[in-house]
N, C-alpha and C. Protein backbone atom coordinates (compact mmCIF):
# COMPACT_ATOMS: atom_id res chain seq x y z
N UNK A 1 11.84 6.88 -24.05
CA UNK A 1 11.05 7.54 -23.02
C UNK A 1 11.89 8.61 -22.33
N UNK A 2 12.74 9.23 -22.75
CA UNK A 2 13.24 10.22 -22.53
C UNK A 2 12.61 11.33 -21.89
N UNK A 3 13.54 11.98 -20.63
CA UNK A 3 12.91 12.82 -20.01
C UNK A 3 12.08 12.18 -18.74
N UNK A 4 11.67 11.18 -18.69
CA UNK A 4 10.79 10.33 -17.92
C UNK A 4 11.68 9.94 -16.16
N UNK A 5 11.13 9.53 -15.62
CA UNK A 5 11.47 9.03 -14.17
C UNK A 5 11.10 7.83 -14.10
N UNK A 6 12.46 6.77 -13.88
CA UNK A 6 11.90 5.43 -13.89
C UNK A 6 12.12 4.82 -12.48
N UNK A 7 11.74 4.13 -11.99
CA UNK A 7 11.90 3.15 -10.66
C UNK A 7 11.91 1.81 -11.09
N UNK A 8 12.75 1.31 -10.59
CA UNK A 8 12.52 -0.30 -10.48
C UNK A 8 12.62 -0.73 -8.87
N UNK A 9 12.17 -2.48 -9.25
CA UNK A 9 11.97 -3.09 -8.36
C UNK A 9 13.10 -4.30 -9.18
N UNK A 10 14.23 -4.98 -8.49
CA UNK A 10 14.38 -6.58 -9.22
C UNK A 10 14.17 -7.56 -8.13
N UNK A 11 13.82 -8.61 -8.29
CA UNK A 11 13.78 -9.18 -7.36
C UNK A 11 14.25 -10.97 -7.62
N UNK A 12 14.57 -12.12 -7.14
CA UNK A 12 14.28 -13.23 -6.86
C UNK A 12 13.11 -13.99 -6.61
N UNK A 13 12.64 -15.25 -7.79
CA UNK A 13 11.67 -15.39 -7.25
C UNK A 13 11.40 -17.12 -7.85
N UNK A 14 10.66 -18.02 -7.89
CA UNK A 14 10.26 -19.13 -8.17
C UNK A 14 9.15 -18.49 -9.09
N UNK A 15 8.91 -18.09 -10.22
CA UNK A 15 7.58 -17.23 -10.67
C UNK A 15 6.51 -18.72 -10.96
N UNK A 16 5.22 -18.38 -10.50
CA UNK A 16 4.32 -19.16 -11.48
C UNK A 16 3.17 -18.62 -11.73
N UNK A 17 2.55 -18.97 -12.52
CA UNK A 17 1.12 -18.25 -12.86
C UNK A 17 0.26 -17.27 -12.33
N UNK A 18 0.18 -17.96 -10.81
CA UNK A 18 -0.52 -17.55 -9.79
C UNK A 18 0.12 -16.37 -9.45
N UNK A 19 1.42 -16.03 -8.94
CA UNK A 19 1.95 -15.20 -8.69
C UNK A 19 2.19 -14.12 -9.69
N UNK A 20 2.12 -14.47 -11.10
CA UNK A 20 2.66 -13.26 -11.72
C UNK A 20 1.58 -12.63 -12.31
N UNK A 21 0.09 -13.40 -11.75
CA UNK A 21 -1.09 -12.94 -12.11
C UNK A 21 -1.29 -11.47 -11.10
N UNK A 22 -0.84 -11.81 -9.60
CA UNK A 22 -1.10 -11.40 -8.32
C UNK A 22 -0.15 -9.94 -8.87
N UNK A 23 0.58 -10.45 -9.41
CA UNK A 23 1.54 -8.97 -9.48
C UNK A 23 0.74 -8.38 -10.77
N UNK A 24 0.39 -8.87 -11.70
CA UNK A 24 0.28 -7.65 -12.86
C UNK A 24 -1.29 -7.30 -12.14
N UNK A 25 -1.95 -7.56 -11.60
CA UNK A 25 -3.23 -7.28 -11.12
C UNK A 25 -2.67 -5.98 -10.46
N UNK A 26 -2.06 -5.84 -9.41
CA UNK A 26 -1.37 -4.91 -8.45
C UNK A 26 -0.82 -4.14 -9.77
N UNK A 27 0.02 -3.92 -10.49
CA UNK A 27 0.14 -3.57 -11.24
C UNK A 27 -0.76 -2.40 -12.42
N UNK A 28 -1.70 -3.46 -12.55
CA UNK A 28 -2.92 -2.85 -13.32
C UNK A 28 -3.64 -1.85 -12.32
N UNK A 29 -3.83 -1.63 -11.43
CA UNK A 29 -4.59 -1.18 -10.08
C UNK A 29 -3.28 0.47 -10.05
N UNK A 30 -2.21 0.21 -10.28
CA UNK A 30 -0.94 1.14 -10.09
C UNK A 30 -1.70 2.48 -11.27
N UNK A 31 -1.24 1.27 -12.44
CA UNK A 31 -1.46 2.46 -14.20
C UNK A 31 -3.10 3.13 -13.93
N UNK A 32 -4.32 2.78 -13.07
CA UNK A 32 -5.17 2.93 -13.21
C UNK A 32 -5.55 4.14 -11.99
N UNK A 33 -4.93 4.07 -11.08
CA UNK A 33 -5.02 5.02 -10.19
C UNK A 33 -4.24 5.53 -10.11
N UNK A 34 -3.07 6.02 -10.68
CA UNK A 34 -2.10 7.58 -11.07
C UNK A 34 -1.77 8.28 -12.31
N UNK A 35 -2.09 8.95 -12.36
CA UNK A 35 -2.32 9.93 -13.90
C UNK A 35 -0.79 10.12 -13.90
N UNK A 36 0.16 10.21 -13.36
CA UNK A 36 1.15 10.39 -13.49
C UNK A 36 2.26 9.31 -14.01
N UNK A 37 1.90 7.91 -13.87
CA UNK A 37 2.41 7.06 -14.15
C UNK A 37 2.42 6.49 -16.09
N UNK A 38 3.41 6.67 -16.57
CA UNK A 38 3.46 6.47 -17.99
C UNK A 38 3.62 5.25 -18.53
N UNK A 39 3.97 4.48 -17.26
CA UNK A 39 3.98 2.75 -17.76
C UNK A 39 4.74 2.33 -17.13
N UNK A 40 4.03 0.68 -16.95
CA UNK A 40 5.00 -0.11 -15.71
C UNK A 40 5.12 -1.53 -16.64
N UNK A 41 6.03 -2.75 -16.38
CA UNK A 41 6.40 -3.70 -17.20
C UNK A 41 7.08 -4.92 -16.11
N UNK A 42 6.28 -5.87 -16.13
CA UNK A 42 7.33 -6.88 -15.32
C UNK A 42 8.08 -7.74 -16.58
N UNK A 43 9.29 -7.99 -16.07
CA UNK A 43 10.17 -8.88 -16.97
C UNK A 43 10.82 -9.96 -16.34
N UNK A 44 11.13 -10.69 -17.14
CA UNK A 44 12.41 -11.79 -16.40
C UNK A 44 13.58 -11.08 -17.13
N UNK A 45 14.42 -11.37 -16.58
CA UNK A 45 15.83 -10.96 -17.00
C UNK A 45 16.90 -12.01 -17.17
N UNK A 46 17.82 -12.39 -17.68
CA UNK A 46 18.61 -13.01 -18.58
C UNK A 46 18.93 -14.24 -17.04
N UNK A 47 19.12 -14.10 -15.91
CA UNK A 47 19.47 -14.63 -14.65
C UNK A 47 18.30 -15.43 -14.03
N UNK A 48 18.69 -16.64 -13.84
CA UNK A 48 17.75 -17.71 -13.66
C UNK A 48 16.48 -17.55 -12.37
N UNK A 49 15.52 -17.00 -12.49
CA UNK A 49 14.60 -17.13 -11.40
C UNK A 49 14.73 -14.76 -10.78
N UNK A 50 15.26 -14.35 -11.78
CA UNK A 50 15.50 -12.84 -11.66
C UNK A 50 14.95 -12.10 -12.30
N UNK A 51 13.35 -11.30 -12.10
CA UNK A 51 12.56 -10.32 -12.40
C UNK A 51 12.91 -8.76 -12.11
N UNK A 52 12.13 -8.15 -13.25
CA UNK A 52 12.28 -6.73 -12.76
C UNK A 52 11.01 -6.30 -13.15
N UNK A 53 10.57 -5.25 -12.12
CA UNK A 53 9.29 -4.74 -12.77
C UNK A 53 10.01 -2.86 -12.81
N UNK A 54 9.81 -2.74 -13.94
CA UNK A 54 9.92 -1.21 -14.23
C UNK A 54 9.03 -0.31 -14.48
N UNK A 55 8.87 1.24 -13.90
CA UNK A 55 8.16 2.02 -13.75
C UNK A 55 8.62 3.15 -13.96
N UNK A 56 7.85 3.85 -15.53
CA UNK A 56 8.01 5.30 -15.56
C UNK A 56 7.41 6.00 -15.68
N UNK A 57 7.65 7.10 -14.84
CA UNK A 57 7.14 8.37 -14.13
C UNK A 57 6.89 9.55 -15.14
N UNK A 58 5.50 10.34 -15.16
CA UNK A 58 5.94 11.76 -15.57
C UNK A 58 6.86 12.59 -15.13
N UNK A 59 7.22 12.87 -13.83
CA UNK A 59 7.89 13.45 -13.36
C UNK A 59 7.85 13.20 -12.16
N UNK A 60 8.60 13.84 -11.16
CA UNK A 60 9.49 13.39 -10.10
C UNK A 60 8.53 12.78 -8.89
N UNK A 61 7.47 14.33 -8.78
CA UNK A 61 6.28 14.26 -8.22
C UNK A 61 5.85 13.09 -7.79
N UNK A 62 5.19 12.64 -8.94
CA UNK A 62 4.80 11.51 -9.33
C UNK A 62 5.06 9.90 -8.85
N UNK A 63 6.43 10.22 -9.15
CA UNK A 63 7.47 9.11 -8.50
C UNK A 63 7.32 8.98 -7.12
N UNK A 64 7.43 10.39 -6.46
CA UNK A 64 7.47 10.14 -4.95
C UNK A 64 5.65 9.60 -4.29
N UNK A 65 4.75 10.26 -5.14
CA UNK A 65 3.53 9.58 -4.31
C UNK A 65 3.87 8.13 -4.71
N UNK A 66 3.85 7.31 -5.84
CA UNK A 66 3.94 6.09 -5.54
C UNK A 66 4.64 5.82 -4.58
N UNK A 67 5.61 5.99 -4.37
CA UNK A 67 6.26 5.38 -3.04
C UNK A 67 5.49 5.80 -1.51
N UNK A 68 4.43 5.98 -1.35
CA UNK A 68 3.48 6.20 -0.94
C UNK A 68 2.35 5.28 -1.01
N UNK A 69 2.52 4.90 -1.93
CA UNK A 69 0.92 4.43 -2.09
C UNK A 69 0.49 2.68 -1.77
N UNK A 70 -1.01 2.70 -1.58
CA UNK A 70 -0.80 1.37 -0.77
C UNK A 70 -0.86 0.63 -2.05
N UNK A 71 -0.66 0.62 -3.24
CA UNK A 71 -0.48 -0.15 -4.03
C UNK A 71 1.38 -0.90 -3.88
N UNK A 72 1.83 -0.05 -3.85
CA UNK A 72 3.44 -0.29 -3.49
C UNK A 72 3.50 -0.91 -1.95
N UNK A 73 2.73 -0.60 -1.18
CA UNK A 73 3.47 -1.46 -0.09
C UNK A 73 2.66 -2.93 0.07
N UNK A 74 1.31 -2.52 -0.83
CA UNK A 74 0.76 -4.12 -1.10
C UNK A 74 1.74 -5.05 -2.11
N UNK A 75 2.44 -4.10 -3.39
CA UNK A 75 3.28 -5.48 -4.01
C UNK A 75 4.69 -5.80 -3.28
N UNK A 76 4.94 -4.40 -2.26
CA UNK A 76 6.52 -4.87 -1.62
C UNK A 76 5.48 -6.29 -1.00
N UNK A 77 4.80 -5.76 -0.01
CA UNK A 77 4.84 -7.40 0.97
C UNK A 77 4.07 -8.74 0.10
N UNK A 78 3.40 -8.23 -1.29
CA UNK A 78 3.62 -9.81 -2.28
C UNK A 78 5.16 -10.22 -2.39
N UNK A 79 5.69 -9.32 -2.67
CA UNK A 79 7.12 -9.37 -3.44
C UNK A 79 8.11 -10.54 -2.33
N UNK A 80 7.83 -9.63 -0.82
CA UNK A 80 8.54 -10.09 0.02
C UNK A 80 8.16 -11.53 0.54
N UNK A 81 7.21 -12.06 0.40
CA UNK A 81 6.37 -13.51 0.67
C UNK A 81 7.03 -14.01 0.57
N UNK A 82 7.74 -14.23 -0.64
CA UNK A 82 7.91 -15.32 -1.64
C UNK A 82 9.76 -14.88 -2.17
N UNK A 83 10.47 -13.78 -2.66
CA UNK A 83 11.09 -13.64 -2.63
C UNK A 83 12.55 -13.39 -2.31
N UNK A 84 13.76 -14.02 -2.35
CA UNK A 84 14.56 -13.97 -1.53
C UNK A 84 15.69 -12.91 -1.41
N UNK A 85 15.05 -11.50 -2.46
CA UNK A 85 15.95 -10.96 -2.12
C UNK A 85 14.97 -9.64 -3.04
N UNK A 86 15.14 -8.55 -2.93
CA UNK A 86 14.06 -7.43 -3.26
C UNK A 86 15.33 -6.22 -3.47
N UNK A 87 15.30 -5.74 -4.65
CA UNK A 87 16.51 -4.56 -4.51
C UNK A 87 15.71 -3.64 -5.87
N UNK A 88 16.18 -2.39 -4.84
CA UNK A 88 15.31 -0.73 -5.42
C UNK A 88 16.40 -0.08 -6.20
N UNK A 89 15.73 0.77 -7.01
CA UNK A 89 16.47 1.75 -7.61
C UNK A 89 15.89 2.77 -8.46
N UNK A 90 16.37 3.81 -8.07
CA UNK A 90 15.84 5.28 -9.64
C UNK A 90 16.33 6.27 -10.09
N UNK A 91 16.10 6.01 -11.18
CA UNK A 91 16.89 7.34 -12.15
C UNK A 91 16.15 8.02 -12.79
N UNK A 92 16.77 9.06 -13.46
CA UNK A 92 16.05 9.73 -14.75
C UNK A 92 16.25 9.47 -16.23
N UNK A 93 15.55 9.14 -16.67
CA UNK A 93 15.48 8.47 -18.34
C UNK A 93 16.31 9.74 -19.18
């Protein structure tokens, strides 16, 4: 995906069904209302109870309205419910 703008989110979490339903829903609601967004992905990562959801951008633009949008501050405060620790980051692919 080269060329692209990615953001993440990792976070801490107890995951279960319910919750990781709540997030790809929020999620799905993200890819569906920004033309700019090229794809988002939640994962677990190799660290016990440690998710990442990744997000890439057409371009920069792009990047910055999500961080805007009430889709993002609806999954920060899912994220933050339940989570014990929430850490940001972005680069360019």
């Amino acid at each position: 995906m080269s060329g692209l703008m990615k953001s993440a989110m990792g976070f801490e979490v107890n995951m279960d069904d319910e919750f990781a339903d709540k997030i790809c829903n929020i999620l799905g609601l993200l890819e569906i209302g920004s033309s700019g967004v090229a794809g988002c992905e939640l994962r677990k990562v190799a660290e016990s109870n440690s998710w990442i959801i990744e997000f890439f951008w057409r371009d920069e633009q792009s990047m910055h309205a999500h961080f805007r949008s009430c889709q993002l501050q609806e999954l920060i405060k899912l994220l933050a419910s339940r989570s014990r620790k929430i850490v940001f980051e972005c680069d360019s692919e």
